[in-house]
PDB file of N, CA and C in Angstrom:
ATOM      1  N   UNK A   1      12.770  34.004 -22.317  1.00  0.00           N
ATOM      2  CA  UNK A   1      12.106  34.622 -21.188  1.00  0.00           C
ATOM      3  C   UNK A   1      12.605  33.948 -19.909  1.00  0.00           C
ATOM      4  N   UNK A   2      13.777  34.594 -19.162  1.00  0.00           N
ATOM      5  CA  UNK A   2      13.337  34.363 -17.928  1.00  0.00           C
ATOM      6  C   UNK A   2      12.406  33.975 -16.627  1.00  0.00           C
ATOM      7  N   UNK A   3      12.664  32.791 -16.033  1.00  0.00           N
ATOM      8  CA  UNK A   3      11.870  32.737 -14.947  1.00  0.00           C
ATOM      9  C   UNK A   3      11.598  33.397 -13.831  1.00  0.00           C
ATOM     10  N   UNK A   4      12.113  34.389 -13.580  1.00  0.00           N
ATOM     11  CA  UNK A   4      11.336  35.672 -12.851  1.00  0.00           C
ATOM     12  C   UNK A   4      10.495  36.628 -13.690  1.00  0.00           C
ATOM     13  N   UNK A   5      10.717  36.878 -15.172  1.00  0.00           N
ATOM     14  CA  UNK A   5      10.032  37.296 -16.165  1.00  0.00           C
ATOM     15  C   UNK A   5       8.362  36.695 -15.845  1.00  0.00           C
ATOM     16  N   UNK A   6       8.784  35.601 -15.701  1.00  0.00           N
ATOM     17  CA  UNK A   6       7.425  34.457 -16.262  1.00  0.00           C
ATOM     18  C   UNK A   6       6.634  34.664 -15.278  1.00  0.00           C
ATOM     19  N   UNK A   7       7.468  34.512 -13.662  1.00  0.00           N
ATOM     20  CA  UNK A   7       6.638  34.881 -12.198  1.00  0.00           C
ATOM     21  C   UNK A   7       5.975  35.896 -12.619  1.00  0.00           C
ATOM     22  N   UNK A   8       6.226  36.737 -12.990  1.00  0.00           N
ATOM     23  CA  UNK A   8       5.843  38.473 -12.932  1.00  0.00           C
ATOM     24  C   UNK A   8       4.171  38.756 -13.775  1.00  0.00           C
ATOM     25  N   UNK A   9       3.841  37.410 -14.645  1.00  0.00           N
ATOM     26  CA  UNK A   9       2.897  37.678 -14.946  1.00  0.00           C
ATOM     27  C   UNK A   9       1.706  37.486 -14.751  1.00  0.00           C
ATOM     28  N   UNK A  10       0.585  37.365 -14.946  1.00  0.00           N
ATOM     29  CA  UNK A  10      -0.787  37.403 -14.653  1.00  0.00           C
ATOM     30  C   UNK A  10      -1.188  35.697 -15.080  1.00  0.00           C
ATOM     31  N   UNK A  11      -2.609  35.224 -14.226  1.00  0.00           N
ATOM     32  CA  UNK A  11      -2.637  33.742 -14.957  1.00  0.00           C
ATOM     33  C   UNK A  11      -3.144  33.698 -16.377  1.00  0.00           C
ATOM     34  N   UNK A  12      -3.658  35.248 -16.852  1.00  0.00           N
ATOM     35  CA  UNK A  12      -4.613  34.879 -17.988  1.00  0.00           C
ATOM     36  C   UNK A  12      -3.049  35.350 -18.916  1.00  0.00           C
ATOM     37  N   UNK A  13      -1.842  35.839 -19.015  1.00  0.00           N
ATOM     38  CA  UNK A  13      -0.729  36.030 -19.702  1.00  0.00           C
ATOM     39  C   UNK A  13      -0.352  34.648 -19.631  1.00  0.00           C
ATOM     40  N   UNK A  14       0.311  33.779 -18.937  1.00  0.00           N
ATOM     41  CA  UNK A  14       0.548  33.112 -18.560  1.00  0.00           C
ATOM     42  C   UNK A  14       0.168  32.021 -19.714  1.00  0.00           C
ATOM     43  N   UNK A  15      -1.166  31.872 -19.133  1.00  0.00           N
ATOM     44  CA  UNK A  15      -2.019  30.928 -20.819  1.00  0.00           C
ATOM     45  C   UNK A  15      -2.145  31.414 -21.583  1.00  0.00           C
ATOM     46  N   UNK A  16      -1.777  32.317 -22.142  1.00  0.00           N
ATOM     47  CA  UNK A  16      -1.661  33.269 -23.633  1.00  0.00           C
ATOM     48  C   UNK A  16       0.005  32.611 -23.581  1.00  0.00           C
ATOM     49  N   UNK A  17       0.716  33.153 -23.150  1.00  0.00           N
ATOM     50  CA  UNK A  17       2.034  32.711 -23.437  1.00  0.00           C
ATOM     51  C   UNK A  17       1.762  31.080 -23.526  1.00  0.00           C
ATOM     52  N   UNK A  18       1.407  30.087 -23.434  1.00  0.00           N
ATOM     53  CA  UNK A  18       1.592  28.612 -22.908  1.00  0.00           C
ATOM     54  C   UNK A  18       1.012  28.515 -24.361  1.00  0.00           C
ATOM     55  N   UNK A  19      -0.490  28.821 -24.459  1.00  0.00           N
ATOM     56  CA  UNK A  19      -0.776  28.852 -26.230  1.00  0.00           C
ATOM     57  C   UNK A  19      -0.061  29.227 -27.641  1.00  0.00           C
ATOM     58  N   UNK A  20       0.897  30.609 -27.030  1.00  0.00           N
ATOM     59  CA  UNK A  20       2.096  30.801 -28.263  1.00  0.00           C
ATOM     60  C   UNK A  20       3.216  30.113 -28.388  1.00  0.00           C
ATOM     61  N   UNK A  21       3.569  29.352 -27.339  1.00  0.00           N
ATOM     62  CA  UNK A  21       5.086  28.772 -27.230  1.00  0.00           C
ATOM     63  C   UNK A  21       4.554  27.662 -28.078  1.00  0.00           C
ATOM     64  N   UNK A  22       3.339  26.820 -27.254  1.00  0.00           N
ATOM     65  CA  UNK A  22       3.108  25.524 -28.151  1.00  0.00           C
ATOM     66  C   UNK A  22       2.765  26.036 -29.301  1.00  0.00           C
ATOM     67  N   UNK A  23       2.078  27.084 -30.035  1.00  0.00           N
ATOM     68  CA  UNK A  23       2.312  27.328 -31.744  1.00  0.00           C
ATOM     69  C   UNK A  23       3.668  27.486 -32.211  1.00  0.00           C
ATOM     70  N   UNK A  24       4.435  27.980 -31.769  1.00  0.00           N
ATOM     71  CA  UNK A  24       5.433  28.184 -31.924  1.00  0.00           C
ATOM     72  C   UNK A  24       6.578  27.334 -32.058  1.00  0.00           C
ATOM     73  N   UNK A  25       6.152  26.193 -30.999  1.00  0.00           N
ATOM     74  CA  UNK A  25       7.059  24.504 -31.277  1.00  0.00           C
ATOM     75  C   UNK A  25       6.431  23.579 -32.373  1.00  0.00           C
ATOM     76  N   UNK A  26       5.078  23.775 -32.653  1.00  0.00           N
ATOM     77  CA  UNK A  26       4.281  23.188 -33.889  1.00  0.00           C
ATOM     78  C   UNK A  26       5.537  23.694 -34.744  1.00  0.00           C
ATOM     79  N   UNK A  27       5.321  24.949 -35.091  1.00  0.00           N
ATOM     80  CA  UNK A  27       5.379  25.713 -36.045  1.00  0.00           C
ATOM     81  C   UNK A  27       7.146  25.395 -36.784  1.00  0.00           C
ATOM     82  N   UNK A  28       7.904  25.431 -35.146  1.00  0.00           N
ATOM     83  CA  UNK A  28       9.662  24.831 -35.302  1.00  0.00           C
ATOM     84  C   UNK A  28       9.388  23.499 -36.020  1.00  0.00           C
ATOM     85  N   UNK A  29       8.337  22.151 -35.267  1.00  0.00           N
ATOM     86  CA  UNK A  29       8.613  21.632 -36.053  1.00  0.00           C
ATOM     87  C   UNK A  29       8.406  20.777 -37.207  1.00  0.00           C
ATOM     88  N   UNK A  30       7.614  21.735 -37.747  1.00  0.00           N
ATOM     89  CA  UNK A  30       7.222  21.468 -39.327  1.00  0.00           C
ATOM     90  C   UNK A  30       8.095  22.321 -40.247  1.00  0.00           C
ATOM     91  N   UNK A  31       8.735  23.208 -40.071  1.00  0.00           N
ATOM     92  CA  UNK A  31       9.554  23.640 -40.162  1.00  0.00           C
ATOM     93  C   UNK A  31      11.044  22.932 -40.691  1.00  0.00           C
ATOM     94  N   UNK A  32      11.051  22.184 -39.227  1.00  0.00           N
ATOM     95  CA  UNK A  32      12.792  21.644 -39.590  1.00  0.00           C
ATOM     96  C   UNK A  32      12.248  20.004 -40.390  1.00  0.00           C
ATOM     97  N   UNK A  33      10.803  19.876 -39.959  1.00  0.00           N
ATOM     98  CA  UNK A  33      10.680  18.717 -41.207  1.00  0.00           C
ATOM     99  C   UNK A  33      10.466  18.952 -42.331  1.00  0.00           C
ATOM    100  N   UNK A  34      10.533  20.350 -42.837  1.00  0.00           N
ATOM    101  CA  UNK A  34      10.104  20.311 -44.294  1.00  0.00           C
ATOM    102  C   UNK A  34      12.011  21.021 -45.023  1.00  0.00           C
ATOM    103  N   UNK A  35      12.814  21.000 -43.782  1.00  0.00           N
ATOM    104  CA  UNK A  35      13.971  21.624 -43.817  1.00  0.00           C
ATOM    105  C   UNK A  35      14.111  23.207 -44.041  1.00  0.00           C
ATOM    106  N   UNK A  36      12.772  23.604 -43.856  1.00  0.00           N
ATOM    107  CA  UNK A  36      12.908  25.075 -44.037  1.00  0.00           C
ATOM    108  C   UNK A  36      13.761  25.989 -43.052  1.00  0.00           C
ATOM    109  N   UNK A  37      14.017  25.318 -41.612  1.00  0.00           N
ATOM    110  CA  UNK A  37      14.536  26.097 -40.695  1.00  0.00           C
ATOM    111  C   UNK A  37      16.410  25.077 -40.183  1.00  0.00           C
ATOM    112  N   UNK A  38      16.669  26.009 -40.069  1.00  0.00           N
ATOM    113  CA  UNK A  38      18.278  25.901 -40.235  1.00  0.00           C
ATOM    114  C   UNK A  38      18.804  25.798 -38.991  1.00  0.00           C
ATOM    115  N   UNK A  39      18.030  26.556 -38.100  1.00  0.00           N
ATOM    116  CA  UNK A  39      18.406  26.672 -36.467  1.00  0.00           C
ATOM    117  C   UNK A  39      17.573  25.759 -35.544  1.00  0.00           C
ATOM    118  N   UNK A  40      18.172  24.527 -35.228  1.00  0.00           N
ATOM    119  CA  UNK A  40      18.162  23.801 -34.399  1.00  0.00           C
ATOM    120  C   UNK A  40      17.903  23.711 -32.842  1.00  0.00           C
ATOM    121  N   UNK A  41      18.470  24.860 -32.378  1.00  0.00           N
ATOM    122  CA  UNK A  41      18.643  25.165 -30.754  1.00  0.00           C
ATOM    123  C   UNK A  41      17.329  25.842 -30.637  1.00  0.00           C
ATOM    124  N   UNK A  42      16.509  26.123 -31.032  1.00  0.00           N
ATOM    125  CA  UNK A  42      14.985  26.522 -30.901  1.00  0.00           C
ATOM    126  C   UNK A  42      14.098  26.075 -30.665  1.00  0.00           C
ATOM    127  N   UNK A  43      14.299  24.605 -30.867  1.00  0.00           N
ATOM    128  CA  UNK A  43      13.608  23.446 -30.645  1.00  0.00           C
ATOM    129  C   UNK A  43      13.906  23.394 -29.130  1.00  0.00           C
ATOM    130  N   UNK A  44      14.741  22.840 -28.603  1.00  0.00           N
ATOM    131  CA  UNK A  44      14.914  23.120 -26.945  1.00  0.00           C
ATOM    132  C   UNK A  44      14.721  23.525 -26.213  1.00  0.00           C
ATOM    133  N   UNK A  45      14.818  25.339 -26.841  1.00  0.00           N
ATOM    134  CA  UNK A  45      14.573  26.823 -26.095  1.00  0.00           C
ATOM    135  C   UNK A  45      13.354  26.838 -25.997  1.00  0.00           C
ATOM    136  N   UNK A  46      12.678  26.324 -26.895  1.00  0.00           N
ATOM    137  CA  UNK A  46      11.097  26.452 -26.886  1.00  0.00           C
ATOM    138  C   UNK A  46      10.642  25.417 -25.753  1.00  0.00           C
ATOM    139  N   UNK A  47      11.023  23.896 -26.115  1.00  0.00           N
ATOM    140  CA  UNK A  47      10.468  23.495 -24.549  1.00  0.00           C
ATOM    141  C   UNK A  47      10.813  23.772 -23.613  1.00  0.00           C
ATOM    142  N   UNK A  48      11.856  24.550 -23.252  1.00  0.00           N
ATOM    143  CA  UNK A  48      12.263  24.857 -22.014  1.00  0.00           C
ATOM    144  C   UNK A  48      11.563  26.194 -21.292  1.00  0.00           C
ATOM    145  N   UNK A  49      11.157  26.495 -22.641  1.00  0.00           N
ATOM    146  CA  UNK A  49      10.059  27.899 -22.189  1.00  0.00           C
ATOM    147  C   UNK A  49       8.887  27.588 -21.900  1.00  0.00           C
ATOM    148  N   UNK A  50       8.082  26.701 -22.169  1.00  0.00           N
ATOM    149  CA  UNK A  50       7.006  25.523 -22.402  1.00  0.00           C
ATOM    150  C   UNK A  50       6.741  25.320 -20.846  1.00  0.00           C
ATOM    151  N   UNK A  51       7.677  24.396 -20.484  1.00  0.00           N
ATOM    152  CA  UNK A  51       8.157  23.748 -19.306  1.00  0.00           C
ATOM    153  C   UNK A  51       8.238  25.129 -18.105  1.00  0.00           C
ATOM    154  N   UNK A  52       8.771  26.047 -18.129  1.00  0.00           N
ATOM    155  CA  UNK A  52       8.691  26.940 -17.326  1.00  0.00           C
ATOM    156  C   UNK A  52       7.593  27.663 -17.064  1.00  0.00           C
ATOM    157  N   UNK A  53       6.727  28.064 -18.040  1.00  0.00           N
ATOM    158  CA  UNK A  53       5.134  28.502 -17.805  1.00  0.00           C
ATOM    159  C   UNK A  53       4.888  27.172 -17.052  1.00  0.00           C
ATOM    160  N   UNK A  54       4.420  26.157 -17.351  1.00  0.00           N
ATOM    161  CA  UNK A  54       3.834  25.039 -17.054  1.00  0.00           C
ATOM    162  C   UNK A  54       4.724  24.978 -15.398  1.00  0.00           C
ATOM    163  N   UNK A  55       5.539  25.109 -15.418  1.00  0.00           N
ATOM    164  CA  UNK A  55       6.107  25.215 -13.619  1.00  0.00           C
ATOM    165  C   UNK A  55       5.412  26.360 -12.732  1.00  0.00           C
ATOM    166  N   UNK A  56       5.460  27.349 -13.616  1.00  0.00           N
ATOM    167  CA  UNK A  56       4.694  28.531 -12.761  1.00  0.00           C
ATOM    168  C   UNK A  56       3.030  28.403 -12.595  1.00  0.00           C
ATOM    169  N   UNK A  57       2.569  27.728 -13.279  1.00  0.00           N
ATOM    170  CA  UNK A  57       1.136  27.558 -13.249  1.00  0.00           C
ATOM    171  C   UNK A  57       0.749  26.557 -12.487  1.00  0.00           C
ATOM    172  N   UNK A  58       1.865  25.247 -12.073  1.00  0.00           N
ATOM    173  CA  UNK A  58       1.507  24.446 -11.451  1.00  0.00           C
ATOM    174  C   UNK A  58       1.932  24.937  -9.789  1.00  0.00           C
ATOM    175  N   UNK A  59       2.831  25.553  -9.815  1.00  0.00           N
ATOM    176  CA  UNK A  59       3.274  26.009  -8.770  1.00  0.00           C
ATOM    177  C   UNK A  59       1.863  27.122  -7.938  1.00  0.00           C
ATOM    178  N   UNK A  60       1.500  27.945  -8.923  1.00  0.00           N
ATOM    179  CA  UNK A  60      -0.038  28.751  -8.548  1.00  0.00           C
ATOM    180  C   UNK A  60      -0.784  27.710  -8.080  1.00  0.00           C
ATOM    181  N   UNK A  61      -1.107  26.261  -8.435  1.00  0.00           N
ATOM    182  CA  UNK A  61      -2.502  26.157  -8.527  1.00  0.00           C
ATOM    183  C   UNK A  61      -1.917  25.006  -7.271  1.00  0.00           C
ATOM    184  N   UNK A  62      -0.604  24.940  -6.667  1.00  0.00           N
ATOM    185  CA  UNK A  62      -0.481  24.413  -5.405  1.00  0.00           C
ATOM    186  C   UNK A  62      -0.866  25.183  -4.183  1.00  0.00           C
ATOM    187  N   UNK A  63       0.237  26.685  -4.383  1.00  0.00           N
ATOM    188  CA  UNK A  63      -0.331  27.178  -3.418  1.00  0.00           C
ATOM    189  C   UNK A  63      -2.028  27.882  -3.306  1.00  0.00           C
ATOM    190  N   UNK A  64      -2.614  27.583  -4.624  1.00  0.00           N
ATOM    191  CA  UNK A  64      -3.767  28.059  -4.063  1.00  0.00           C
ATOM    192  C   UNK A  64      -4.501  27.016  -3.271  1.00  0.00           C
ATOM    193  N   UNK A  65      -4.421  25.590  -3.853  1.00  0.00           N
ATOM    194  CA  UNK A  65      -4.745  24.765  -3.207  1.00  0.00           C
ATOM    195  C   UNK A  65      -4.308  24.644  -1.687  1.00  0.00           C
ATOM    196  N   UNK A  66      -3.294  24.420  -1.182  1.00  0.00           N
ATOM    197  CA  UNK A  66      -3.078  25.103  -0.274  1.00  0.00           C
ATOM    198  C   UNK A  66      -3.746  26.006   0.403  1.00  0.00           C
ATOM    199  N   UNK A  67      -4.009  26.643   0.578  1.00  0.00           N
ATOM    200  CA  UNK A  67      -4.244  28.260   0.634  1.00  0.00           C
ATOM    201  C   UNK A  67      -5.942  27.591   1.302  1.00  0.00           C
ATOM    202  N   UNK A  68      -6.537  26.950   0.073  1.00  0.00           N
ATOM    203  CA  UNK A  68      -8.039  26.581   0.052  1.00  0.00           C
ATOM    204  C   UNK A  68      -8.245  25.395   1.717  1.00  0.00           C
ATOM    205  N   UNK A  69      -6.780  24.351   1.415  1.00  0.00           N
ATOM    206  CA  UNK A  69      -6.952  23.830   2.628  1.00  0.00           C
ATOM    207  C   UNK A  69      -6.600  24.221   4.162  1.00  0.00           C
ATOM    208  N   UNK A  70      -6.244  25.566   4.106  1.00  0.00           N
ATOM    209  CA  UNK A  70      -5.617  25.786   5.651  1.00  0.00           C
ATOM    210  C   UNK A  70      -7.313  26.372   5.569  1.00  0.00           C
ATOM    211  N   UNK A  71      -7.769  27.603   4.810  1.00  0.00           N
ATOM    212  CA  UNK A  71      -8.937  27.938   4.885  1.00  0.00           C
ATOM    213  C   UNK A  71     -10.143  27.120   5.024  1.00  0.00           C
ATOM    214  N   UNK A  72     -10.055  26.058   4.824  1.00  0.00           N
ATOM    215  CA  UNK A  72     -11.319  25.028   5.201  1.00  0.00           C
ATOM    216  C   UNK A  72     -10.905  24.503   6.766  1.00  0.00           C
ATOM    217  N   UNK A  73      -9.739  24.064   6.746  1.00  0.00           N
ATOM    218  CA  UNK A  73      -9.452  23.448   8.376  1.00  0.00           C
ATOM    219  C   UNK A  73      -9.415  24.604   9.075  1.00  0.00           C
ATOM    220  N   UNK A  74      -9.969  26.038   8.959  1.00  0.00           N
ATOM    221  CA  UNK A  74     -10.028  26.910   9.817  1.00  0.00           C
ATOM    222  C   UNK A  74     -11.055  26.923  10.484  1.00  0.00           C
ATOM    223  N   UNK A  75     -12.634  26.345   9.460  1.00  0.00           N
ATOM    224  CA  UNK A  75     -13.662  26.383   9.887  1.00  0.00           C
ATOM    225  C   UNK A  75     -14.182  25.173  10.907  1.00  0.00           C
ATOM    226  N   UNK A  76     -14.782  25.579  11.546  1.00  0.00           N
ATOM    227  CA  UNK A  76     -15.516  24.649  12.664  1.00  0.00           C
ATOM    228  C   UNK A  76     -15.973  23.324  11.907  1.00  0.00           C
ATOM    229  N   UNK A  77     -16.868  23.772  10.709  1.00  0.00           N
ATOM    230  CA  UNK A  77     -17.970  22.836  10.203  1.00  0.00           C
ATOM    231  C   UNK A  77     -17.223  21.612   9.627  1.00  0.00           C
ATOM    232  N   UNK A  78     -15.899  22.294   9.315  1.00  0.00           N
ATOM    233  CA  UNK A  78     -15.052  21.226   8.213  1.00  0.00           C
ATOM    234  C   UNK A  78     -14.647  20.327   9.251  1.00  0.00           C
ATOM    235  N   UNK A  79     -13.774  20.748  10.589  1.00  0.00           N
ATOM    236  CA  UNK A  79     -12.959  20.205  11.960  1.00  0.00           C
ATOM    237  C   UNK A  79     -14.582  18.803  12.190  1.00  0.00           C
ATOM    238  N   UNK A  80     -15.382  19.315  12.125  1.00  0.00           N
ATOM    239  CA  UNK A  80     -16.661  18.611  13.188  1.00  0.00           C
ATOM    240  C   UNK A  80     -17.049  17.303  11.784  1.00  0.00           C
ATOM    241  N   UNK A  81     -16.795  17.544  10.364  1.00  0.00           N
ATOM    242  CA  UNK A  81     -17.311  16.445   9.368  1.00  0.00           C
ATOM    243  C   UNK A  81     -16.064  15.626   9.267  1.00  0.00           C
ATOM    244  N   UNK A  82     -14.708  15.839   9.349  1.00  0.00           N
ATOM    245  CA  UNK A  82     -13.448  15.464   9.505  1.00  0.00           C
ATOM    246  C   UNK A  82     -13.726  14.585  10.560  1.00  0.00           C
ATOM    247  N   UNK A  83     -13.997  14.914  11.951  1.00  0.00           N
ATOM    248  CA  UNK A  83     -14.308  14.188  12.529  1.00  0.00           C
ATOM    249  C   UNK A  83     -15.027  12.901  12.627  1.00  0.00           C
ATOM    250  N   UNK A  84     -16.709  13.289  12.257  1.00  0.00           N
ATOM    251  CA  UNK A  84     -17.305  12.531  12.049  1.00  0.00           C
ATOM    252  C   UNK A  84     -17.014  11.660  10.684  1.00  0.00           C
ATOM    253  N   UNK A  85     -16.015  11.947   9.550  1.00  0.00           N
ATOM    254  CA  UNK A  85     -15.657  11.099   8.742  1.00  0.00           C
ATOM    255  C   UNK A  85     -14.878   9.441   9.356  1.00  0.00           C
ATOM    256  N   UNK A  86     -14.480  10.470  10.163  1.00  0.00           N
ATOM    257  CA  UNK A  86     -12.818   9.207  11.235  1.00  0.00           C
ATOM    258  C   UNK A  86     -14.036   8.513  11.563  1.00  0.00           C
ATOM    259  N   UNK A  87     -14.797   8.796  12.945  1.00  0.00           N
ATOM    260  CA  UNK A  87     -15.974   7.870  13.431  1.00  0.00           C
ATOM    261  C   UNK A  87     -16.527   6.837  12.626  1.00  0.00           C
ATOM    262  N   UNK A  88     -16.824   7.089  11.100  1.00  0.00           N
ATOM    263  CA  UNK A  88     -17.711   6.471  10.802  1.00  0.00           C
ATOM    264  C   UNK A  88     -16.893   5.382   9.386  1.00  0.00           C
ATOM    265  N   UNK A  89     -15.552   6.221   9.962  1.00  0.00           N
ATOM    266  CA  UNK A  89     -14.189   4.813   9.376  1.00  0.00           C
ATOM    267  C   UNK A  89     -14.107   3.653   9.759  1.00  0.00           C
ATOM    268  N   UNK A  90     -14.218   4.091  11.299  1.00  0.00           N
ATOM    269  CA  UNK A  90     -13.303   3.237  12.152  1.00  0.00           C
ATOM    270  C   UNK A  90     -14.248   1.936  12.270  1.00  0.00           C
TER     271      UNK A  90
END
């Protein structure tokens, strides 16, 4: 799966996919420890697919964060406790 594939999906796909890959690397490798599986390069492909959900999800939950902090420093109430946080630093 491609990483524009992976962008393209939803967060609740996203953790459905993140739950099958890791069954799926269990699954490789008990597999190549019991020598049942012959193909090697699957093992890799799989974390690398692993690793790419896990980029896109962390990447979401920056910019939402983000997102959450321009929206709080928009408000007055947040600017005026920010403030009074510094004051009662110093």
């Amino acid at each position: 799966m491609d990483i524009s594939e992976i962008r393209a999906l939803s967060d609740a796909d996203l953790a459905a996919q993140l739950v099958d890959a890791k069954q799926e690397l269990w699954k490789i490798r008990f597999d190549l420890a019991t020598r049942q599986e012959k193909n090697y390069s699957r093992l890799p492909a799989t974390r690398k697919r692993i690793a790419r959900i896990l980029t896109v999800m962390t990447e979401r939950q920056h910019a939402a964060d983000a997102s959450a902090r321009v929206a709080a420093s928009d408000e007055p109430a947040a600017v005026a406790t920010t403030a009074e946080t510094r004051k009662a630093a110093s």
